[in-house]
N, C-alpha and C. Protein backbone atom coordinates (compact mmCIF):
# COMPACT_ATOMS: atom_id res chain seq x y z
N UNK A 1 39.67 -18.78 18.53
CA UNK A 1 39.95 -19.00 17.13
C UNK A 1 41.04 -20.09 17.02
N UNK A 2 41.03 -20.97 16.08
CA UNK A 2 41.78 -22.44 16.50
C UNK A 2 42.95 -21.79 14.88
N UNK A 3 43.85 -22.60 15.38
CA UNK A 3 45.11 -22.04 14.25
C UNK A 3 44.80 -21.91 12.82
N UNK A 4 44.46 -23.02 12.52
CA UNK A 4 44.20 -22.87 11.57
C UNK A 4 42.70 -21.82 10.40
N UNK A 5 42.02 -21.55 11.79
CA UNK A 5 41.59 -20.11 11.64
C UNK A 5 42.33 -18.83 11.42
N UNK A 6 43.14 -18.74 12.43
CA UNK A 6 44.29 -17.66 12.13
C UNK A 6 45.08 -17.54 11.23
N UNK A 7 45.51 -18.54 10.83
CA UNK A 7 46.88 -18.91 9.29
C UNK A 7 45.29 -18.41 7.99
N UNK A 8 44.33 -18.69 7.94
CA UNK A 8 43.25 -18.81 6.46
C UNK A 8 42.92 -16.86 6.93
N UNK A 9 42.32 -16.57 7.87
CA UNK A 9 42.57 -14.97 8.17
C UNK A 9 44.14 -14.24 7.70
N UNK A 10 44.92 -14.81 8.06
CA UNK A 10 46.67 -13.74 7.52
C UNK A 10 46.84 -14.22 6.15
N UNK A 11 46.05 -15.11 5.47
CA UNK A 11 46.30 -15.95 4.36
C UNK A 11 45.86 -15.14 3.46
N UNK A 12 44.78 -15.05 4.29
CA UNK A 12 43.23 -13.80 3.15
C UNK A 12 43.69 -12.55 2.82
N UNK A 13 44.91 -12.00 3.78
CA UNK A 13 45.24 -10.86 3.46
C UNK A 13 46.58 -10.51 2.58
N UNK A 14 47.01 -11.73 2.30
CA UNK A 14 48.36 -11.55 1.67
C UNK A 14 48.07 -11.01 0.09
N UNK A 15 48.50 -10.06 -0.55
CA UNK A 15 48.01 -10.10 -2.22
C UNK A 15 48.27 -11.34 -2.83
N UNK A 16 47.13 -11.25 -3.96
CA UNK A 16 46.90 -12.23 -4.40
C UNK A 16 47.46 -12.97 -5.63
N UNK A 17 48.92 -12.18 -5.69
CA UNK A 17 49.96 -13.18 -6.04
C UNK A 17 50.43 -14.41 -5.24
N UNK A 18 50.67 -13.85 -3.88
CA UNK A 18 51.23 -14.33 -2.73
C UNK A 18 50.39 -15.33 -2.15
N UNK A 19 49.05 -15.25 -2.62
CA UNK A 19 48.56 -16.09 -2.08
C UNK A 19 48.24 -17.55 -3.01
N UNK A 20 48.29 -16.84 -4.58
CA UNK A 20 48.08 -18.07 -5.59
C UNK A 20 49.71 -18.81 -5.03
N UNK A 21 50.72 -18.27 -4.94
CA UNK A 21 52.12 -19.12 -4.55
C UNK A 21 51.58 -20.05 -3.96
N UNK A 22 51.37 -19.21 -2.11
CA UNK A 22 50.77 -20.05 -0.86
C UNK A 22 50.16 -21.54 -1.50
N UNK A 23 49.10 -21.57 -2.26
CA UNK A 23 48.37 -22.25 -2.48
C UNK A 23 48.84 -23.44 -3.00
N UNK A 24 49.62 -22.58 -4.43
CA UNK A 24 50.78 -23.85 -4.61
C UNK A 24 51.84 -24.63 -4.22
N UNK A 25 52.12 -23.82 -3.29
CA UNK A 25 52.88 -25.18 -2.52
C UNK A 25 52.26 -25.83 -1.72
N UNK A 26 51.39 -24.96 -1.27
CA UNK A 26 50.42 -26.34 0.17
C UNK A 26 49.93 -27.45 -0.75
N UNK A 27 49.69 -27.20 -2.26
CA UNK A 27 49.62 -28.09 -3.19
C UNK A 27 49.98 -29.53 -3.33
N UNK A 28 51.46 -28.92 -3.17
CA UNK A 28 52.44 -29.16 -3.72
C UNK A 28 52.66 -30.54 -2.86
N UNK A 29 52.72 -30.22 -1.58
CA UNK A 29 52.54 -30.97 -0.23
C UNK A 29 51.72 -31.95 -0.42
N UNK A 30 50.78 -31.99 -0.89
CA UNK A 30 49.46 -33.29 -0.62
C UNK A 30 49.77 -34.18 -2.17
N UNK A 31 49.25 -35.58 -1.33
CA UNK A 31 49.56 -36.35 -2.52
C UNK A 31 48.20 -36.21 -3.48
N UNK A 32 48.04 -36.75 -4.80
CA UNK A 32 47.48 -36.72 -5.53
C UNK A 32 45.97 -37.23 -5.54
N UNK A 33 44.94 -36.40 -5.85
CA UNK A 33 43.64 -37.11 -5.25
C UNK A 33 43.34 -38.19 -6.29
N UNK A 34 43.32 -37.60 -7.31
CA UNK A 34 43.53 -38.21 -8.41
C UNK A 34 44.20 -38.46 -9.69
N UNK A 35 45.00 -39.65 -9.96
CA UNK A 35 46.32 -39.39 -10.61
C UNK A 35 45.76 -40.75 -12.12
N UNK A 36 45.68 -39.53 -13.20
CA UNK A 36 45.65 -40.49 -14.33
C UNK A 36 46.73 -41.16 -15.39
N UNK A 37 46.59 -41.83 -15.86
CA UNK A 37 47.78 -42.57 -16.52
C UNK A 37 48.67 -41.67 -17.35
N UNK A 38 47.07 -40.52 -17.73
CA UNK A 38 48.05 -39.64 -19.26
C UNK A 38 48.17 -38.54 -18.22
N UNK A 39 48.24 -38.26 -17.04
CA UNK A 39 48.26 -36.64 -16.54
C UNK A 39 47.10 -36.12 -17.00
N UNK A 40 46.08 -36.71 -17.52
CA UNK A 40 44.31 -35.78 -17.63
C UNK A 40 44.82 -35.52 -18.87
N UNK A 41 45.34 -36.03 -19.42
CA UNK A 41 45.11 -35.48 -21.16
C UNK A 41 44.09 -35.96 -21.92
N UNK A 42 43.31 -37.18 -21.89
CA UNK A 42 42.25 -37.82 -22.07
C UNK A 42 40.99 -36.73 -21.52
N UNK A 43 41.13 -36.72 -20.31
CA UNK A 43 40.25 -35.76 -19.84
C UNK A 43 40.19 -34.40 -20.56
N UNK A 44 40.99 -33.59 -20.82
CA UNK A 44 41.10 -32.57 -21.45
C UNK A 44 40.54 -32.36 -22.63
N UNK A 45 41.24 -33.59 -23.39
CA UNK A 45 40.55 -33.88 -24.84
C UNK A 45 39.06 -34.27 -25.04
N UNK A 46 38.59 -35.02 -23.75
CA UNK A 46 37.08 -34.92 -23.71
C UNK A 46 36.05 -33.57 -23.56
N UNK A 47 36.77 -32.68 -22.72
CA UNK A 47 36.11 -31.94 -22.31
C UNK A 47 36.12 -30.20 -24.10
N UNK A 48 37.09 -30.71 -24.32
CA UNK A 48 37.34 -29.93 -25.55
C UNK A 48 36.61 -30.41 -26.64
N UNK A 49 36.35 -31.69 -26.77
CA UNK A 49 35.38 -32.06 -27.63
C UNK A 49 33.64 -31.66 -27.46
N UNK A 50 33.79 -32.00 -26.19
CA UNK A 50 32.46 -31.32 -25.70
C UNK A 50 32.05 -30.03 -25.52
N UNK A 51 32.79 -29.07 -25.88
CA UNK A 51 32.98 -27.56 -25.76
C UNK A 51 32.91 -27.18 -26.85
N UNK A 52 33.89 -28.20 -28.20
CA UNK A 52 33.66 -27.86 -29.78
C UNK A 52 32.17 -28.39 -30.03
N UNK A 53 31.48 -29.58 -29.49
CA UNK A 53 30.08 -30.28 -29.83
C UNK A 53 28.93 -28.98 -29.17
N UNK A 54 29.20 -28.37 -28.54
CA UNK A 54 28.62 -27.64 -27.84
C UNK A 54 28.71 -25.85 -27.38
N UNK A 55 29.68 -25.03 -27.91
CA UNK A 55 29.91 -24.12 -26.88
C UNK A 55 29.22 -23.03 -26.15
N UNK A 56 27.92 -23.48 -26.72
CA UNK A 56 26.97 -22.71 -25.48
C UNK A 56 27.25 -23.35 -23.83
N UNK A 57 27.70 -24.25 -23.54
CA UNK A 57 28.17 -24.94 -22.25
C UNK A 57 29.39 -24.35 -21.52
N UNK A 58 30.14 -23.80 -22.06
CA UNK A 58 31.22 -23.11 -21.68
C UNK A 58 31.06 -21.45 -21.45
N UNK A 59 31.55 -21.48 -20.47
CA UNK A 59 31.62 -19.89 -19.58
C UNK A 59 32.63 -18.38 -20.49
N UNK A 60 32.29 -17.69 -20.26
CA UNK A 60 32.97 -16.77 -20.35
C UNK A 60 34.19 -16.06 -19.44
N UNK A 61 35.52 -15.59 -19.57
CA UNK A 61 35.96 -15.48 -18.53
C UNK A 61 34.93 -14.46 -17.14
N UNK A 62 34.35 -13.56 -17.93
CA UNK A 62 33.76 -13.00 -16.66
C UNK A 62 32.91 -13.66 -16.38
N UNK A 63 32.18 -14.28 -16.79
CA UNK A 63 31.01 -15.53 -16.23
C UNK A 63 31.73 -16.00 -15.48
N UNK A 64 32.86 -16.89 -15.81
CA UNK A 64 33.76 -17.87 -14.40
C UNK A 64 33.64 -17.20 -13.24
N UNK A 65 34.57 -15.83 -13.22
CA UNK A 65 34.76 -15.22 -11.89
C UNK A 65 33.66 -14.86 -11.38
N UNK A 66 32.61 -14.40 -12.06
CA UNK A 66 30.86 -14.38 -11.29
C UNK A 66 30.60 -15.28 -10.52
N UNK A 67 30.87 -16.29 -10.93
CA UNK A 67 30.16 -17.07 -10.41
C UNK A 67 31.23 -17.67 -9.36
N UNK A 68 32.68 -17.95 -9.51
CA UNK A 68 33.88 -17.82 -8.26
C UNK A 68 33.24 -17.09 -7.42
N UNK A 69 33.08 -15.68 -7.62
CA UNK A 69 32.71 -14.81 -6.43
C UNK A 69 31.55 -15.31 -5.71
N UNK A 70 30.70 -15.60 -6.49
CA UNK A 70 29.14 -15.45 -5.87
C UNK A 70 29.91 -16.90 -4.89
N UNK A 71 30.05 -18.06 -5.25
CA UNK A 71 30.31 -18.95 -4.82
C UNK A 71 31.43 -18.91 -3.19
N UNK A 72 31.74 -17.91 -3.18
CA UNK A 72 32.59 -17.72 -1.83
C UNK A 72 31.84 -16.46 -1.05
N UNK A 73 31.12 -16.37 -1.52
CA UNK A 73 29.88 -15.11 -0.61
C UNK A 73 28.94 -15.93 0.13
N UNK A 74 29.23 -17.28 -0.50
CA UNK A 74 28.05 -18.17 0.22
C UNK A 74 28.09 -18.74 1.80
């Protein structure tokens, strides 16, 4: 098992406060994949327009996590 196998196994088991932290700082660490002029506020405002033009397109919170889950069972 190579380390970084072992650290994502002790990772998996920490509660999942501890682990949303974890996450954010390893975050925190990497530079930006993508960095927009407004901080994604443009983006935001698009996607909210398209949610008011539309909101059959948008999830439910338990829809999200359905489909989170199903998506890491894979």
């Amino acid at each position: 098992m190579t380390r970084l196998q072992e650290l994502e196994q002790q990772a998996g088991k920490l509660p999942e406060a501890d682990r949303a932290t974890l996450v954010a700082r390893l975050l925190a660490t990497l530079p930006p994949v993508l960095a927009d002029a407004d901080g994604g506020v443009a983006e935001a405002r698009r996607r909210d327009a398209e949610l008011d033009a539309n909101p059959s397109a948008g999830l439910t919170d338990k829809q999200f996590r359905a489909a989170i889950a199903a998506s890491r069972k894979r």
